[in-house]
C-alpha atoms as a PDB file:
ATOM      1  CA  UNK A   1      11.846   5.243 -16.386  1.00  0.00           C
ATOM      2  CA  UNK A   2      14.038   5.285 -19.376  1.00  0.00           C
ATOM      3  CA  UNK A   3      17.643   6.326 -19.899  1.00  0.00           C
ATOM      4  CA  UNK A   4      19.998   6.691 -22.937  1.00  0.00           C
ATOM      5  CA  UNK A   5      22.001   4.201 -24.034  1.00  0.00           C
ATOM      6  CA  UNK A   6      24.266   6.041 -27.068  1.00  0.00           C
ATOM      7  CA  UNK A   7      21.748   8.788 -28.097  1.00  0.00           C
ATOM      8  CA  UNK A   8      18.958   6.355 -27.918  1.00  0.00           C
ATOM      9  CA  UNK A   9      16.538   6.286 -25.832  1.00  0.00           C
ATOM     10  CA  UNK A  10      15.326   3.091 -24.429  1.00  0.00           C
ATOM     11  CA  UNK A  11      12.105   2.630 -22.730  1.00  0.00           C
ATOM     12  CA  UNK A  12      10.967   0.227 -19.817  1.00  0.00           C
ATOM     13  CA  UNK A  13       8.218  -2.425 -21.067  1.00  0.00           C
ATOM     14  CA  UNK A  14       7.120  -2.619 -17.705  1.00  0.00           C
ATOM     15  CA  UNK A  15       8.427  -0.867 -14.448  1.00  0.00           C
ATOM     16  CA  UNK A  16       7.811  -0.874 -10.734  1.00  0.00           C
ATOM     17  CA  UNK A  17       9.930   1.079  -7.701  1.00  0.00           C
ATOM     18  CA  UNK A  18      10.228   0.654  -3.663  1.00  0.00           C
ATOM     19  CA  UNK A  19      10.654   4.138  -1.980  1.00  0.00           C
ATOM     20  CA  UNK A  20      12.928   2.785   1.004  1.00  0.00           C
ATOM     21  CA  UNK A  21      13.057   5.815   3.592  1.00  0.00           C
ATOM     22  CA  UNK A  22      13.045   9.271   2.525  1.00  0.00           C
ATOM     23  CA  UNK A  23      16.144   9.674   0.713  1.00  0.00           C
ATOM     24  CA  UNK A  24      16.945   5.968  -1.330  1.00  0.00           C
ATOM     25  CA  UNK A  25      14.330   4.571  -3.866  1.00  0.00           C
ATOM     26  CA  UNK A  26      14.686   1.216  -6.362  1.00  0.00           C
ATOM     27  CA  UNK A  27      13.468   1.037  -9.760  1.00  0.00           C
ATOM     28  CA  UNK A  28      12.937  -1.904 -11.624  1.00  0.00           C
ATOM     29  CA  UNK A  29      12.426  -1.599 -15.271  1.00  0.00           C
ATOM     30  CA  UNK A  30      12.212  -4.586 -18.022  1.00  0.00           C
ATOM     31  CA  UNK A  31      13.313  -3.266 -21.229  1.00  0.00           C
ATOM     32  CA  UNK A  32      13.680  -4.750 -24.953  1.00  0.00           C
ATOM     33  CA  UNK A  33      16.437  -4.653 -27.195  1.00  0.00           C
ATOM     34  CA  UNK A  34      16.524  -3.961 -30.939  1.00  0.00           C
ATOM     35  CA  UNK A  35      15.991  -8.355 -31.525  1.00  0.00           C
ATOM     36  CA  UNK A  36      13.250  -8.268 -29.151  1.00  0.00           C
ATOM     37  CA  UNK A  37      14.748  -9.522 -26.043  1.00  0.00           C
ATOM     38  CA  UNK A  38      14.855  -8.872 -22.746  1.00  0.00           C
ATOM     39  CA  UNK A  39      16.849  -7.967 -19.665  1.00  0.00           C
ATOM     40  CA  UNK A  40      15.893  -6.026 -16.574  1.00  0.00           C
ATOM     41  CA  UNK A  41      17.781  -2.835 -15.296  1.00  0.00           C
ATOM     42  CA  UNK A  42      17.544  -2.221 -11.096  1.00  0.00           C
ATOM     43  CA  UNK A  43      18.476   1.079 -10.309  1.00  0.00           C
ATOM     44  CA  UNK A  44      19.227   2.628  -6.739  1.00  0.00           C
ATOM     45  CA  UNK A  45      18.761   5.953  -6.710  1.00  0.00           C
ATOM     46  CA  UNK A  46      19.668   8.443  -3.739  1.00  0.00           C
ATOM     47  CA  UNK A  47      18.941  11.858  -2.950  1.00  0.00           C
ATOM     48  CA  UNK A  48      22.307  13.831  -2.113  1.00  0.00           C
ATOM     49  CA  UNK A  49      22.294  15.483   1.206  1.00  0.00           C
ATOM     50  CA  UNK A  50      22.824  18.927  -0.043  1.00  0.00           C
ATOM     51  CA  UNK A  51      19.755  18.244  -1.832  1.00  0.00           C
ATOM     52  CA  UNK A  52      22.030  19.090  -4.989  1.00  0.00           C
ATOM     53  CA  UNK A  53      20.388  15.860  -7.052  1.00  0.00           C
ATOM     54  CA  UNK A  54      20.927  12.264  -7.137  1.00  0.00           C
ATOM     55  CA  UNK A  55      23.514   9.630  -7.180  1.00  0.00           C
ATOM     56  CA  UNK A  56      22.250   6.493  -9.072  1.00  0.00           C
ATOM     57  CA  UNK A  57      23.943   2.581  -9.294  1.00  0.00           C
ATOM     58  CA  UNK A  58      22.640   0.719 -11.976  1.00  0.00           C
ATOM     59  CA  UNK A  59      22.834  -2.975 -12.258  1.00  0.00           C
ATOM     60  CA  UNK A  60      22.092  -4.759 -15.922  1.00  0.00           C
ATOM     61  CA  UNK A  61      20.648  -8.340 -15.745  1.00  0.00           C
ATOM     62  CA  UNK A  62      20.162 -10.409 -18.366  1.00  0.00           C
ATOM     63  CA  UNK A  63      17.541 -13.391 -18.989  1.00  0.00           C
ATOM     64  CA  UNK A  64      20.401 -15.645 -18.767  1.00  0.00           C
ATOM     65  CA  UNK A  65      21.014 -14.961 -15.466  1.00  0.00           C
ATOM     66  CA  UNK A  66      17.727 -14.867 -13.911  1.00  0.00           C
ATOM     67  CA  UNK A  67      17.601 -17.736 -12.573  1.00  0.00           C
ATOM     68  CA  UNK A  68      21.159 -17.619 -11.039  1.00  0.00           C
ATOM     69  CA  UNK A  69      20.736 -14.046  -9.717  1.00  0.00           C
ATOM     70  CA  UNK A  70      16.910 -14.807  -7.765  1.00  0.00           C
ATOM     71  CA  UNK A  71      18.843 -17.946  -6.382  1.00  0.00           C
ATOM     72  CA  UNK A  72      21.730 -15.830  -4.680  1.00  0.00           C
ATOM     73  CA  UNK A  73      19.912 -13.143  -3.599  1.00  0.00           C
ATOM     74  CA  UNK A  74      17.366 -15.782  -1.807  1.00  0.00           C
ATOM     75  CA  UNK A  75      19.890 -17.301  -0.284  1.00  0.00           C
ATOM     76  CA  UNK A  76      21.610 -14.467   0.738  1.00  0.00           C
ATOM     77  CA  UNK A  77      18.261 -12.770   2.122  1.00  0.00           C
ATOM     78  CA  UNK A  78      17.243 -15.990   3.619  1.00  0.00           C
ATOM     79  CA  UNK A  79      20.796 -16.729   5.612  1.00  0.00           C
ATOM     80  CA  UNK A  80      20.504 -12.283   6.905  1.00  0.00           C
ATOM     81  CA  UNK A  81      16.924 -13.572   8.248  1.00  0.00           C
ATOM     82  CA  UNK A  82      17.328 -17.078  10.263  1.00  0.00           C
ATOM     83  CA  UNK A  83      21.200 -16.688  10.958  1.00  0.00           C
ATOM     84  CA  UNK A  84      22.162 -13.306  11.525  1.00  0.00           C
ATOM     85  CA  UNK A  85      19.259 -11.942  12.833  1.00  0.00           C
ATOM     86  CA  UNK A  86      16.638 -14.771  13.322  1.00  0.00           C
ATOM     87  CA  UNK A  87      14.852 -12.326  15.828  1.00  0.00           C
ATOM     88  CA  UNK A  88      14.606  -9.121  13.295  1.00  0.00           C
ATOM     89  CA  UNK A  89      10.826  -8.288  12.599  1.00  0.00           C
ATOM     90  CA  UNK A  90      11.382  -7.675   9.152  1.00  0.00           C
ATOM     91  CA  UNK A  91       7.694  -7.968   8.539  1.00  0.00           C
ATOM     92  CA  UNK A  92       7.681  -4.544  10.658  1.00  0.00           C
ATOM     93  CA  UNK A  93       9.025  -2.801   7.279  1.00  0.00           C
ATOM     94  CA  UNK A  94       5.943  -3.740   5.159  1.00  0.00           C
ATOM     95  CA  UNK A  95       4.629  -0.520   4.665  1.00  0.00           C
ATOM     96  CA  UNK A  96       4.104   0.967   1.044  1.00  0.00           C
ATOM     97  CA  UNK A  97       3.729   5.037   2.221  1.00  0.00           C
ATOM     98  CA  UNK A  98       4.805   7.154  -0.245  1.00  0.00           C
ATOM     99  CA  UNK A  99       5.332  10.300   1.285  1.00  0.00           C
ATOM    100  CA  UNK A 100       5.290  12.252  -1.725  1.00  0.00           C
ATOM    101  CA  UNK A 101       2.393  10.770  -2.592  1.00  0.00           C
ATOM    102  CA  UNK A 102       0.205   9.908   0.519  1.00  0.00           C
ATOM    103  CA  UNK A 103      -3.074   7.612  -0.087  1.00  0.00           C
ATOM    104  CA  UNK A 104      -6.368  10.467  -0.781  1.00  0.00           C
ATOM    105  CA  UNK A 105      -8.630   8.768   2.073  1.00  0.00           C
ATOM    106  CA  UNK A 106      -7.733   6.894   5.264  1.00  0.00           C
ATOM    107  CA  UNK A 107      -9.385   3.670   4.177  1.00  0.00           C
ATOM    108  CA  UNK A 108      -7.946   2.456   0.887  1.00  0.00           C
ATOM    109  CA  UNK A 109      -8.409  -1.507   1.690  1.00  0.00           C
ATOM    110  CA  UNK A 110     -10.345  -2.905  -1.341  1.00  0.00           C
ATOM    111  CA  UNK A 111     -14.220  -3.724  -0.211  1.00  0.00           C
ATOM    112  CA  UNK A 112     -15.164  -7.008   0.730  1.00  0.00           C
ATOM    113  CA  UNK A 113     -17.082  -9.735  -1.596  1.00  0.00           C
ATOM    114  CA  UNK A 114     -19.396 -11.615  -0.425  1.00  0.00           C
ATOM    115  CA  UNK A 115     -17.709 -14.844  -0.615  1.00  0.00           C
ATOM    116  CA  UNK A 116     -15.279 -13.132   2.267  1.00  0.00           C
ATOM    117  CA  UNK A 117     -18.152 -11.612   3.695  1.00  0.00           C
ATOM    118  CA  UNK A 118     -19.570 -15.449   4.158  1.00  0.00           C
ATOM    119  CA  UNK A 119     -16.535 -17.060   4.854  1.00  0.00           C
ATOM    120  CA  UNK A 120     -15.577 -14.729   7.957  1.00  0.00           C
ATOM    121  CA  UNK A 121     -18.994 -15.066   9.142  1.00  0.00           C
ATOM    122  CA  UNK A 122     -19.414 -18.855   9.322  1.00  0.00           C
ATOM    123  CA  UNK A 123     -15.369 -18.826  10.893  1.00  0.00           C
ATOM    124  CA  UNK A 124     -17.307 -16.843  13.457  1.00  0.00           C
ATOM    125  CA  UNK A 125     -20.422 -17.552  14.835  1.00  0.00           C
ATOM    126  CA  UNK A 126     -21.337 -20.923  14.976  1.00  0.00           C
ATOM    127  CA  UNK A 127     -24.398 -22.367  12.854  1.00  0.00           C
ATOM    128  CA  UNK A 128     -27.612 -21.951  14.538  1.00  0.00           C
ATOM    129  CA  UNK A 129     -30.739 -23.893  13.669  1.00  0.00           C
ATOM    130  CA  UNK A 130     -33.081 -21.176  11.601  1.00  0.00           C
ATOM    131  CA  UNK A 131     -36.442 -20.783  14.185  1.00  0.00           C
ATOM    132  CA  UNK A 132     -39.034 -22.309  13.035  1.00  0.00           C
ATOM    133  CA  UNK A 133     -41.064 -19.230  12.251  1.00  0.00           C
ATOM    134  CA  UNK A 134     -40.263 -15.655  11.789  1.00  0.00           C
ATOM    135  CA  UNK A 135     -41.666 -13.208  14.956  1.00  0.00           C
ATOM    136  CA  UNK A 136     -43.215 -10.029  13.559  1.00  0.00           C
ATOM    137  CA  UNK A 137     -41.093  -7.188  13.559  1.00  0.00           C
ATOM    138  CA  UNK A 138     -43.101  -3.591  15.071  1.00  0.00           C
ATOM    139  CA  UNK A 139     -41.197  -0.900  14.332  1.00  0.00           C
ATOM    140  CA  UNK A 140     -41.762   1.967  16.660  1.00  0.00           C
ATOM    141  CA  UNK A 141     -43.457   5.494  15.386  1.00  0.00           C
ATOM    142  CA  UNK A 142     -41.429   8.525  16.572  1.00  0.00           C
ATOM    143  CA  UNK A 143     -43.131  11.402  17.413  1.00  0.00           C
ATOM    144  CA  UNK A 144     -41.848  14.990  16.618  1.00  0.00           C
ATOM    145  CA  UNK A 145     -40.854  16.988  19.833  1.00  0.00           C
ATOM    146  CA  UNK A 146     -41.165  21.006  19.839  1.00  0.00           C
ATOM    147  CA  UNK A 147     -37.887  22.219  22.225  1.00  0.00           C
ATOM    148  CA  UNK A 148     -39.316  24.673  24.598  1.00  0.00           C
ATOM    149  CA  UNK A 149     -38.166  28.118  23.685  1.00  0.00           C
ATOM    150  CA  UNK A 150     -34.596  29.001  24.725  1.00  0.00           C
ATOM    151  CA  UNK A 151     -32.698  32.398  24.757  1.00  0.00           C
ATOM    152  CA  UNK A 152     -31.330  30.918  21.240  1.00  0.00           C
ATOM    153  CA  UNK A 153     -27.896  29.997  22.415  1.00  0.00           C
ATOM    154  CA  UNK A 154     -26.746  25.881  23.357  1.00  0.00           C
ATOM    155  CA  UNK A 155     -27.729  27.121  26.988  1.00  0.00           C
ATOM    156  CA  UNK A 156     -23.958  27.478  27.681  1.00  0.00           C
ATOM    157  CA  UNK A 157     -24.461  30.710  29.509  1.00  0.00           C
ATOM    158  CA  UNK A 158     -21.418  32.301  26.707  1.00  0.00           C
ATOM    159  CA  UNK A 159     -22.472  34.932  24.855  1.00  0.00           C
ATOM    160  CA  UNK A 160     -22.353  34.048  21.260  1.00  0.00           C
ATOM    161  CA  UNK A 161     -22.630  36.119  18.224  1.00  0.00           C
ATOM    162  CA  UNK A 162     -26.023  36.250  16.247  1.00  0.00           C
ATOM    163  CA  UNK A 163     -26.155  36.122  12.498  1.00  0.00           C
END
């Protein structure tokens, strides 16, 4: 994301953004000035009901401030989740659906290494002595079968269309 800033503009160095529900989304975008510094920009940006644009709050932090500003918003987020509403499942909310974008195939978890692979399966089963000597596997020989002849159809009894 970039914006202007006096006819100039200024692009992010690096940039990420939370869609939260269908109409709010937050952007945060580190950006360099001129002396090669940095501060971060967190915009909220929400969709207008008459679908006539957006309204946007911006809010400009600066490195010196980092540390004070992660502080108070910890605190604050941590006093919302164990006093005010200790029995919230805020983990419920941990989705990452885009639906403007939604995932290209139903499984996108990453595939497992073998390390995990191991791990899961010694957590599981427990450790068997190896037998002393491998049996003989026989693997059986399938035989082609010829269907008896049919009137062509999935014996339904529905008439069905011939090509």
């Amino acid at each position: 994301m970039e914006y202007e800033n006096n006819d100039k503009k200024i692009e992010s160095v690096f940039s990420s953004k939370i869609r939260a529900g269908k109409r709010r989304t937050y952007f945060f975008d580190v950006r360099a000035t001129k002396g090669n510094d940095y501060f971060l920009t967190i915009t909220e940006s929400r969709k207008r009901f008459d679908d006539n644009g957006y309204d946007r709050s911006k809010i400009f932090l600066y490195k010196e401030d980092f540390n004070k500003f992660l502080k108070a918003m910890t605190e604050s987020l941590d006093y919302v989740k164990t006093e005010l509403m200790p029995d919230f499942d805020f983990d419920a909310f941990n989705h990452e659906f885009d639906p403007e974008n939604p995932p290209q195939y139903p499984n996108t978890y990453p595939a497992a290494t073998e390390p995990l692979v191991e791990a899961v399966h010694h957590s599981v089963l427990p450790e068997t002595p190896a037998p002393a000597s491998t049996p003989e596997v026989i693997e059986p020989t399938i035989e082609p079968t010829i269907a008896p002849e049919t009137s062509g159809d999935n014996l339904s009894g529905e008439e069905v269309d011939i090509w």
